[in-house]
Protein backbone atom coordinates (compact mmCIF):
# COMPACT_ATOMS: atom_id res chain seq x y z
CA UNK A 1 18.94 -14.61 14.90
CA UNK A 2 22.47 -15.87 16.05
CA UNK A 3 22.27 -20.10 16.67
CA UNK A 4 23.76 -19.18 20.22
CA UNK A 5 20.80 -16.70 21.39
CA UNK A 6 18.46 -17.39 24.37
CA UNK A 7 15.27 -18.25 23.05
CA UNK A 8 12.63 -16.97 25.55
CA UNK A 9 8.77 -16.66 25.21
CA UNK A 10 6.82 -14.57 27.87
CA UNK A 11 3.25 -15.45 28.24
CA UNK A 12 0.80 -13.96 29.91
CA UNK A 13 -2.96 -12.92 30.11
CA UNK A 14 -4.50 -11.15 33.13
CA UNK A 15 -3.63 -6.84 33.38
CA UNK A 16 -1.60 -7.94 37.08
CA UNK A 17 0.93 -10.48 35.06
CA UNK A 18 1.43 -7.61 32.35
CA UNK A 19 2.04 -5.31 34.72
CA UNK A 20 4.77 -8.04 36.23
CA UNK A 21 6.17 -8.68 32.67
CA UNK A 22 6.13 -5.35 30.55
CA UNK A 23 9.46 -4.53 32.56
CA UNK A 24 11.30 -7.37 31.30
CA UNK A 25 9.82 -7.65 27.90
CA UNK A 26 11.12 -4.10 27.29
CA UNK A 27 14.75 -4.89 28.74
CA UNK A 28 14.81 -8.12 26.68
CA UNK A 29 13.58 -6.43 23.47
CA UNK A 30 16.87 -4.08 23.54
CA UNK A 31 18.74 -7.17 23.58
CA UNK A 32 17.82 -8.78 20.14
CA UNK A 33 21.40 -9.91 19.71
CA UNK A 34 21.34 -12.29 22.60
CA UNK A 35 17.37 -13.08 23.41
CA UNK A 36 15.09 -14.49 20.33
CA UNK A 37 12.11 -13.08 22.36
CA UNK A 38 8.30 -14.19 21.83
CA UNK A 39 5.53 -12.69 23.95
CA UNK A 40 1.71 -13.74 23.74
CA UNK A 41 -0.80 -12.73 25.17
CA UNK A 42 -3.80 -14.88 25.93
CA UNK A 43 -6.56 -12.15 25.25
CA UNK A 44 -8.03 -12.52 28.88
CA UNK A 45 -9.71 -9.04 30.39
CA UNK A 46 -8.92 -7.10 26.59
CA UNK A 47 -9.77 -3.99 27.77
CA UNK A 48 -8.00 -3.71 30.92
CA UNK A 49 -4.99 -5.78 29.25
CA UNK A 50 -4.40 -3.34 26.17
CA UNK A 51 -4.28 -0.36 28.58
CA UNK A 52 -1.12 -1.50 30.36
CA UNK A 53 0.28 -2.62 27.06
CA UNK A 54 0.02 0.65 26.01
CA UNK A 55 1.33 2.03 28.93
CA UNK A 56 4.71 0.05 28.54
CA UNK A 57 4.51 0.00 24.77
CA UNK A 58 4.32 -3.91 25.07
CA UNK A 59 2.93 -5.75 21.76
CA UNK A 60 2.32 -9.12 21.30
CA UNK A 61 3.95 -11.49 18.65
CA UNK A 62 0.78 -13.90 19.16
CA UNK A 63 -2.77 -13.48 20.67
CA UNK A 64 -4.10 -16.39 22.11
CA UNK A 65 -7.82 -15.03 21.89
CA UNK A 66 -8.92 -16.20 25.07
CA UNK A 67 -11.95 -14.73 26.46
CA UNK A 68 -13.74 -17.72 28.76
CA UNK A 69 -12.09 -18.89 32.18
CA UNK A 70 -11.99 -22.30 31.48
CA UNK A 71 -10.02 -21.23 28.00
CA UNK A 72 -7.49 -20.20 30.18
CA UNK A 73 -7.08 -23.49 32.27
CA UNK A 74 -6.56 -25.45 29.73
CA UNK A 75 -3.95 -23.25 28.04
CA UNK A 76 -2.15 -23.14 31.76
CA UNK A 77 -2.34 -27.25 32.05
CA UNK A 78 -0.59 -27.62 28.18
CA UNK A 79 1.96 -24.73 29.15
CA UNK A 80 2.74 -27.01 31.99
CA UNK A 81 3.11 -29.80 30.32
């Protein structure tokens, strides 16, 4: 990766913020030479999740796991902070 890329990560966990982000993960990913891209994906509704992955032919650098509710808030709160 160049020193003077964008370094972007794209999180997300639920199937309606995949279906938001898949879009712009795929236009990112065919610009490796500017955007040092990183997408995770919390694990939150797998089955549901995986399908639109598919769909877009989204994969994940990192899963987070996450299968509980409350997982999720506290991943949101340190994101935020």
């Amino acid at each position: 990766m160049d020193l003077l890329s964008e370094r972007i990560l794209v999180a997300f966990g639920p199937r309606a913020e995949a279906i938001k982000f898949a879009p712009l993960i795929r236009e990112l990913k065919t610009r490796p030479q500017v955007f040092e891209l990183r997408v995770v994906n919390t694990g939150e509704h797998r089955e549901s999740l995986t399908q639109v992955m598919d769909l877009f032919s989204v994969r994940a650098d990192v899963n987070l796991n996450i299968g509980q509710e409350e997982d999720a808030c506290v991943i949101d709160r340190a994101v935020l902070f």
